[in-house]
N, C-alpha and C. Protein backbone atom coordinates (compact mmCIF):
# COMPACT_ATOMS: atom_id res chain seq x y z
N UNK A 1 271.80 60.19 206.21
CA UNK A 1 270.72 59.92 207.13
C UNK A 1 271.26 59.74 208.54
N UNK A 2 272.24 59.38 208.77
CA UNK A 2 272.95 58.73 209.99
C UNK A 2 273.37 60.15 210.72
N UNK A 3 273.69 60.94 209.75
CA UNK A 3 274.65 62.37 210.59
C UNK A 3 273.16 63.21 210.62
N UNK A 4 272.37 63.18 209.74
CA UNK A 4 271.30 63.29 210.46
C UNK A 4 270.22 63.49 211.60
N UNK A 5 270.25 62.64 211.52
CA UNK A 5 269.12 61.31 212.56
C UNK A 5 270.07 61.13 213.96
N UNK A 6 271.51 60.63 213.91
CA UNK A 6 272.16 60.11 215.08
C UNK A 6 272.74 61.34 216.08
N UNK A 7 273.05 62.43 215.21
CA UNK A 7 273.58 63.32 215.70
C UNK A 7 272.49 64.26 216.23
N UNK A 8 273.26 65.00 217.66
CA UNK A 8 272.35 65.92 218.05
C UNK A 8 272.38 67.45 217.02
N UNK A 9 271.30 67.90 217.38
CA UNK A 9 271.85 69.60 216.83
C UNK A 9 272.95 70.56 217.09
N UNK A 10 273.43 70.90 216.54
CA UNK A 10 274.44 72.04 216.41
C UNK A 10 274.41 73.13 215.43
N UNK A 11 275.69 73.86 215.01
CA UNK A 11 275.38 75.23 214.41
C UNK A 11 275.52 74.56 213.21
N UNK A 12 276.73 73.82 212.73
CA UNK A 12 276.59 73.62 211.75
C UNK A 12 276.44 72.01 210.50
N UNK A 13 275.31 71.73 211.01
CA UNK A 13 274.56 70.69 211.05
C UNK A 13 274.29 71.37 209.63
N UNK A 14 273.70 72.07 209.12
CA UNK A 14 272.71 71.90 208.16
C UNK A 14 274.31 72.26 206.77
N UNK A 15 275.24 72.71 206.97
CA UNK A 15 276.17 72.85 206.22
C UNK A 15 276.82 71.98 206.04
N UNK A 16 277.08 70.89 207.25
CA UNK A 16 278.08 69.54 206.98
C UNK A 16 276.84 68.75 205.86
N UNK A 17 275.84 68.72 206.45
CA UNK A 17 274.35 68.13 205.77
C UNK A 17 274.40 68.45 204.11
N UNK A 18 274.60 69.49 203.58
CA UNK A 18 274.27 70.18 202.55
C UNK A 18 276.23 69.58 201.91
N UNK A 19 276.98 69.33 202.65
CA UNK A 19 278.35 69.43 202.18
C UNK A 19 278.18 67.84 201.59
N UNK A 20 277.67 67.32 202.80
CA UNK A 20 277.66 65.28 202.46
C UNK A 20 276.85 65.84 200.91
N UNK A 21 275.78 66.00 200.68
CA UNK A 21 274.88 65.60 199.80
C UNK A 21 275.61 66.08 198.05
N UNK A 22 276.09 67.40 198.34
CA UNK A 22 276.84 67.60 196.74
C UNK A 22 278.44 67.11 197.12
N UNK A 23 278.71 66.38 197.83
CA UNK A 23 280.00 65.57 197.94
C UNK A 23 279.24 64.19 197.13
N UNK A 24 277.92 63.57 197.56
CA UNK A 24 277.87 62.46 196.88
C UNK A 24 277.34 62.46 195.56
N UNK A 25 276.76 63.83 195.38
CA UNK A 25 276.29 64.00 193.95
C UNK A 25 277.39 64.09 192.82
N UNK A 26 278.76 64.55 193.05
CA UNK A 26 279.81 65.01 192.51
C UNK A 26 280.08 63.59 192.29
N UNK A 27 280.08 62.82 193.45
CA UNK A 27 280.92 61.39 193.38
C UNK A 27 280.24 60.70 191.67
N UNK A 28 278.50 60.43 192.05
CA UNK A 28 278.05 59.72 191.39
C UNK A 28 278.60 60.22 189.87
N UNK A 29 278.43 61.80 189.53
CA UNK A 29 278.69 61.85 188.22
C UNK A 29 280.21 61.71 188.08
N UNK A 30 281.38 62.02 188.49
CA UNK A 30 282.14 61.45 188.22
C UNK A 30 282.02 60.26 187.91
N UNK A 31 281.27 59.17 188.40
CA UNK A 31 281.19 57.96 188.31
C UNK A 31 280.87 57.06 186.88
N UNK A 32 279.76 58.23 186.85
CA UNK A 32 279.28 57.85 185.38
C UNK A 32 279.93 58.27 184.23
N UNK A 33 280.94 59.56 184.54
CA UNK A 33 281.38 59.84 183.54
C UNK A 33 282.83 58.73 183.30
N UNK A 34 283.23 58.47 184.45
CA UNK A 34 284.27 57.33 184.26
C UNK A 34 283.97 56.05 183.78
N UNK A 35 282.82 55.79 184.07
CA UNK A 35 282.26 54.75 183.28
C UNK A 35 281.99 54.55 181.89
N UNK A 36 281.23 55.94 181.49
CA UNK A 36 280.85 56.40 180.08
C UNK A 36 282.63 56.31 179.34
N UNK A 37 283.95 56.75 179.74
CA UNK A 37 285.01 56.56 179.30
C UNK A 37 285.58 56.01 179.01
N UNK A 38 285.00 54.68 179.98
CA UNK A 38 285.92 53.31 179.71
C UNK A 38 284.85 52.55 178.81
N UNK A 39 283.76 52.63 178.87
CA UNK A 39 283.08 52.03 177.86
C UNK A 39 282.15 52.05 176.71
N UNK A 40 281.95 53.68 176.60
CA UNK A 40 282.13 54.30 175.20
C UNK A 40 282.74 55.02 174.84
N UNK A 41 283.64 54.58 175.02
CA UNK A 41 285.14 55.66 174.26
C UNK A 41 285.35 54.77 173.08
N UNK A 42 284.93 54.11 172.32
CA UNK A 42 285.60 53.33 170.97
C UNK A 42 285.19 53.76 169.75
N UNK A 43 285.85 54.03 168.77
CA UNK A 43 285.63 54.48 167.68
C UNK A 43 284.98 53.83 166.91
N UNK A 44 283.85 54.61 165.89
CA UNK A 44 283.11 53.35 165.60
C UNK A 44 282.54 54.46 164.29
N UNK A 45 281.10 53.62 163.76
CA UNK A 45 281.04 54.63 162.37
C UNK A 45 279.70 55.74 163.14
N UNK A 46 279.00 55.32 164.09
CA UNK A 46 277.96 56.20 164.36
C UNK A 46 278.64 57.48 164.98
N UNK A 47 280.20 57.11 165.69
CA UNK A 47 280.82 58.37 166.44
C UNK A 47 281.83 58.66 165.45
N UNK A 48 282.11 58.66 164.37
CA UNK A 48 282.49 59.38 163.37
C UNK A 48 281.43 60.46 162.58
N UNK A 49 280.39 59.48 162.59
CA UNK A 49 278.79 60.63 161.88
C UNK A 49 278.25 61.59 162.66
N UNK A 50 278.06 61.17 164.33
CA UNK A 50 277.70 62.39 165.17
C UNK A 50 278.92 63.13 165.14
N UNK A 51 279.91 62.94 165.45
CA UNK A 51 281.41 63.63 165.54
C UNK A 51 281.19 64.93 164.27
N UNK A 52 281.16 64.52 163.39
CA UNK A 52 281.12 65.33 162.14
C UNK A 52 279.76 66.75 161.88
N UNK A 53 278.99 65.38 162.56
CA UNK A 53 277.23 66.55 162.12
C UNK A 53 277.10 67.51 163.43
N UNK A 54 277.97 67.55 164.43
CA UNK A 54 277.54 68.18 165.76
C UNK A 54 277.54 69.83 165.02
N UNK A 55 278.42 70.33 164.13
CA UNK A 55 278.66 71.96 163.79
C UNK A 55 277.44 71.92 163.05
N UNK A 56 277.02 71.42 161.89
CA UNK A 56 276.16 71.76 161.44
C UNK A 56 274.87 71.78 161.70
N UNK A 57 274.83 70.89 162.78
CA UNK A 57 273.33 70.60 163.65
C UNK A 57 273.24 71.99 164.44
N UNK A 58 274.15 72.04 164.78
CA UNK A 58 274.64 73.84 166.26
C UNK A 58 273.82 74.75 165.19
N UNK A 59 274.20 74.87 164.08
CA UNK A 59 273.95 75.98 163.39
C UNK A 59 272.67 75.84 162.48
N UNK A 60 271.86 74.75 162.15
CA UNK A 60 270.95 74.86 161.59
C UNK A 60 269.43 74.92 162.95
N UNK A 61 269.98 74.06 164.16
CA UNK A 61 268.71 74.20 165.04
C UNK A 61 268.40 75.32 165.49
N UNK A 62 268.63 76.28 165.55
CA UNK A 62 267.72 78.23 166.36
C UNK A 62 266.89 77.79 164.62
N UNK A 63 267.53 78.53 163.64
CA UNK A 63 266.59 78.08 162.71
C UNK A 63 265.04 77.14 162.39
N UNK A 64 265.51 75.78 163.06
CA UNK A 64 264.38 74.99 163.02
C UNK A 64 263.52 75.58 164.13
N UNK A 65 264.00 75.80 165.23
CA UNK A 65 263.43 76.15 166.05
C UNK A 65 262.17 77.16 166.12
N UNK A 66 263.06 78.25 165.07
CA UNK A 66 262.01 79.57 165.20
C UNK A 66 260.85 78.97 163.93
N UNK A 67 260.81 78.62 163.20
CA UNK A 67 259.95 78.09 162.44
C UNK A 67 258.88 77.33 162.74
N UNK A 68 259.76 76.13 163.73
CA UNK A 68 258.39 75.02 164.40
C UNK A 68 257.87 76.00 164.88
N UNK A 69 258.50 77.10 166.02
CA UNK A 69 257.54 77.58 166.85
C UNK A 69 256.32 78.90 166.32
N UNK A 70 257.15 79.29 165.18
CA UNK A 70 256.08 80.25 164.62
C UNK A 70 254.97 79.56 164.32
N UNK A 71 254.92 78.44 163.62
CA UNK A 71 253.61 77.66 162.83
C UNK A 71 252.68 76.82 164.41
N UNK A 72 253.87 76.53 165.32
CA UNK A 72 253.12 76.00 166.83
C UNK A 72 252.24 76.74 167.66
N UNK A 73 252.62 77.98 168.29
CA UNK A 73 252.41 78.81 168.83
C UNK A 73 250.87 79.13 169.18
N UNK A 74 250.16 79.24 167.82
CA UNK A 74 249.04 79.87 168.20
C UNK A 74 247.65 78.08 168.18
N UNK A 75 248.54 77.67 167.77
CA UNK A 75 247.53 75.91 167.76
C UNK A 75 246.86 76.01 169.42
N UNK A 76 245.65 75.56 169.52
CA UNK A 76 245.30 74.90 170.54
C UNK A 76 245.72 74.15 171.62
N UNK A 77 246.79 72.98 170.63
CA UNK A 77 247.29 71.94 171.79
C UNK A 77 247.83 72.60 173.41
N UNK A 78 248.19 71.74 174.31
CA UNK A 78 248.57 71.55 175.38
C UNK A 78 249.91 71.72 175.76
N UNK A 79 250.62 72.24 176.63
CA UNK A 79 251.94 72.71 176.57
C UNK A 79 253.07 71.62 176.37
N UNK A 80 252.61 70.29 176.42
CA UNK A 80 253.11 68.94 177.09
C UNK A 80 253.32 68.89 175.47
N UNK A 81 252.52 68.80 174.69
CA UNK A 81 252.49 68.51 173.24
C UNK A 81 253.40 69.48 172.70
N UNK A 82 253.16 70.36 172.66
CA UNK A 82 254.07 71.70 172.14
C UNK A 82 255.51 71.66 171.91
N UNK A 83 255.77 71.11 173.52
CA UNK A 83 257.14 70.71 173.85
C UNK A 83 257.86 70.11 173.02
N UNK A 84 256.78 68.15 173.62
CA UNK A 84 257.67 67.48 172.56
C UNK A 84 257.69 67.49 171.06
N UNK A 85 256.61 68.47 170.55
CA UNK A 85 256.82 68.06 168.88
C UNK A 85 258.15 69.36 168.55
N UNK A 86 258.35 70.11 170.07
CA UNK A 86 259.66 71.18 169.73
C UNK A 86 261.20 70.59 169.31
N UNK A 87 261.04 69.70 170.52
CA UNK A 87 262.73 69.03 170.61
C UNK A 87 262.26 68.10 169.79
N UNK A 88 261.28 66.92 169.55
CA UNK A 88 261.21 65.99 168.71
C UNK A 88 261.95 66.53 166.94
N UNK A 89 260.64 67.57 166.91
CA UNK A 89 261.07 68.10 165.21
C UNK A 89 262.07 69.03 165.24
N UNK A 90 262.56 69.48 166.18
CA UNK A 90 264.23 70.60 166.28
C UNK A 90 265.25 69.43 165.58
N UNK A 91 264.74 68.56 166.51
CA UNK A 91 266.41 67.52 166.04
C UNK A 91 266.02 66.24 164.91
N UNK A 92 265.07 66.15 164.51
CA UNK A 92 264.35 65.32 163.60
C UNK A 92 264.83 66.50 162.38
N UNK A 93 264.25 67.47 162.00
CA UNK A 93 264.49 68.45 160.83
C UNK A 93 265.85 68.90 160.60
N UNK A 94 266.74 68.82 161.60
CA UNK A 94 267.84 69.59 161.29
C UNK A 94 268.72 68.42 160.99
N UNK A 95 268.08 66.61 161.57
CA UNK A 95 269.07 65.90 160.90
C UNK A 95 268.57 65.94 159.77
N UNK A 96 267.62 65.46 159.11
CA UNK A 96 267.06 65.44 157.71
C UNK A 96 268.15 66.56 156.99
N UNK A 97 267.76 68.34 157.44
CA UNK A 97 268.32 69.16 156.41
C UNK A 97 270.05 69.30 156.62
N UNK A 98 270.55 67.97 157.46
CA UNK A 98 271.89 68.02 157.52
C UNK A 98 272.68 66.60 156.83
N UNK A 99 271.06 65.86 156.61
CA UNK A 99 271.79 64.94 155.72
C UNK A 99 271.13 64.53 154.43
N UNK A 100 270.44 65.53 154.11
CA UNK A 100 269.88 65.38 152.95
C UNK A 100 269.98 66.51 151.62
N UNK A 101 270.87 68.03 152.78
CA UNK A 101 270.80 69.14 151.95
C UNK A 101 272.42 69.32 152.12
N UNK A 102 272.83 68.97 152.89
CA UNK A 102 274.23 69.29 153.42
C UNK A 102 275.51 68.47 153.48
N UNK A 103 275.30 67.39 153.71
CA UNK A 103 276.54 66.01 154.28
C UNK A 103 276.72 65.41 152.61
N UNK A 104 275.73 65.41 151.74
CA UNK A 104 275.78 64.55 150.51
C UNK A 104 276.46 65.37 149.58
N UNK A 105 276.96 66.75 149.84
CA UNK A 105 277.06 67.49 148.09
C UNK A 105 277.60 68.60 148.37
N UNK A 106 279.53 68.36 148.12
CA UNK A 106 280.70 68.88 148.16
C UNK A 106 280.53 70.29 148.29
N UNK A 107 279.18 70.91 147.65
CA UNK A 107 279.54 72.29 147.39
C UNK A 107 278.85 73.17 148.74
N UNK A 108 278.20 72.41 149.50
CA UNK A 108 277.44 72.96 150.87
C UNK A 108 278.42 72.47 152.10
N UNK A 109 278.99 71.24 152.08
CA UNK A 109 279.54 71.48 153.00
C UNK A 109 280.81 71.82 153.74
N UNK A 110 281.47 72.97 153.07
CA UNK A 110 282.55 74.20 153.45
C UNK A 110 281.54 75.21 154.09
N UNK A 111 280.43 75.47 153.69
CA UNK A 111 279.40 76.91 154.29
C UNK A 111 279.10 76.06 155.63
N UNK A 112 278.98 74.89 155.73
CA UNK A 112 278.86 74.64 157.49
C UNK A 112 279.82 74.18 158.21
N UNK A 113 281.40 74.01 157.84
CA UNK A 113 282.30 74.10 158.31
C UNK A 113 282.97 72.26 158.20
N UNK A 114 282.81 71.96 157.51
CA UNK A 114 282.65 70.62 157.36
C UNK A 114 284.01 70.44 155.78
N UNK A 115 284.70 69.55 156.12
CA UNK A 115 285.62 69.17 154.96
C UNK A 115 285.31 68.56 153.77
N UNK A 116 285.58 68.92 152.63
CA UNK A 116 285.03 68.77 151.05
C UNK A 116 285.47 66.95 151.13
């Protein structure tokens, strides 16, 4: 605001302008990500279970996906609705069919890349 506001015009005003703003955007996420490092970096049992289910989740959600959306598609509702019952039931169904068809029973999970 200051280099802004205080300063007169010149040529390249709107580039130093545009330079400050993804200089402080860069800062902040670094920020958070240094933060996120120092204070969830600890091993624990929920980041052993996501750790594990991330391949098989990759590979069962296009799947869920095309399904919700075939049976969604032609419904009435509102695009707002559509949405969230997309990502809601994408990642709702694919944990279910990753821990109810897949994570429990030795013989499925080598086909999703997962250790016996």
């Amino acid at each position: 605001m200051v280099l802004w506001f205080a300063t007169g015009d010149f040529q390249g005003k709107s580039y130093l302008s545009s330079f400050v703003k993804v200089f402080n955007l860069w800062s902040w996420i670094l920020t958070i990500i240094g933060y996120g490092a120092a204070y969830l970096n600890k091993p624990g049992k929920f980041l052993k279970y996501a750790n594990e289910s991330v391949y098989p989740l990759y590979i069962l959600h296009q799947t869920v996906i095309v399904v919700l959306c075939y049976y969604l598609k032609d419904t009435g509702w509102n695009l707002a609705l559509k949405f969230s019952l997309m990502v809601l039931g994408t990642f709702g169904f694919s944990l279910l069919i990753y821990e109810f068809g897949i994570r429990r029973y030795k013989w499925t999970r080598p086909l999703f890349g997962l250790k016996t």
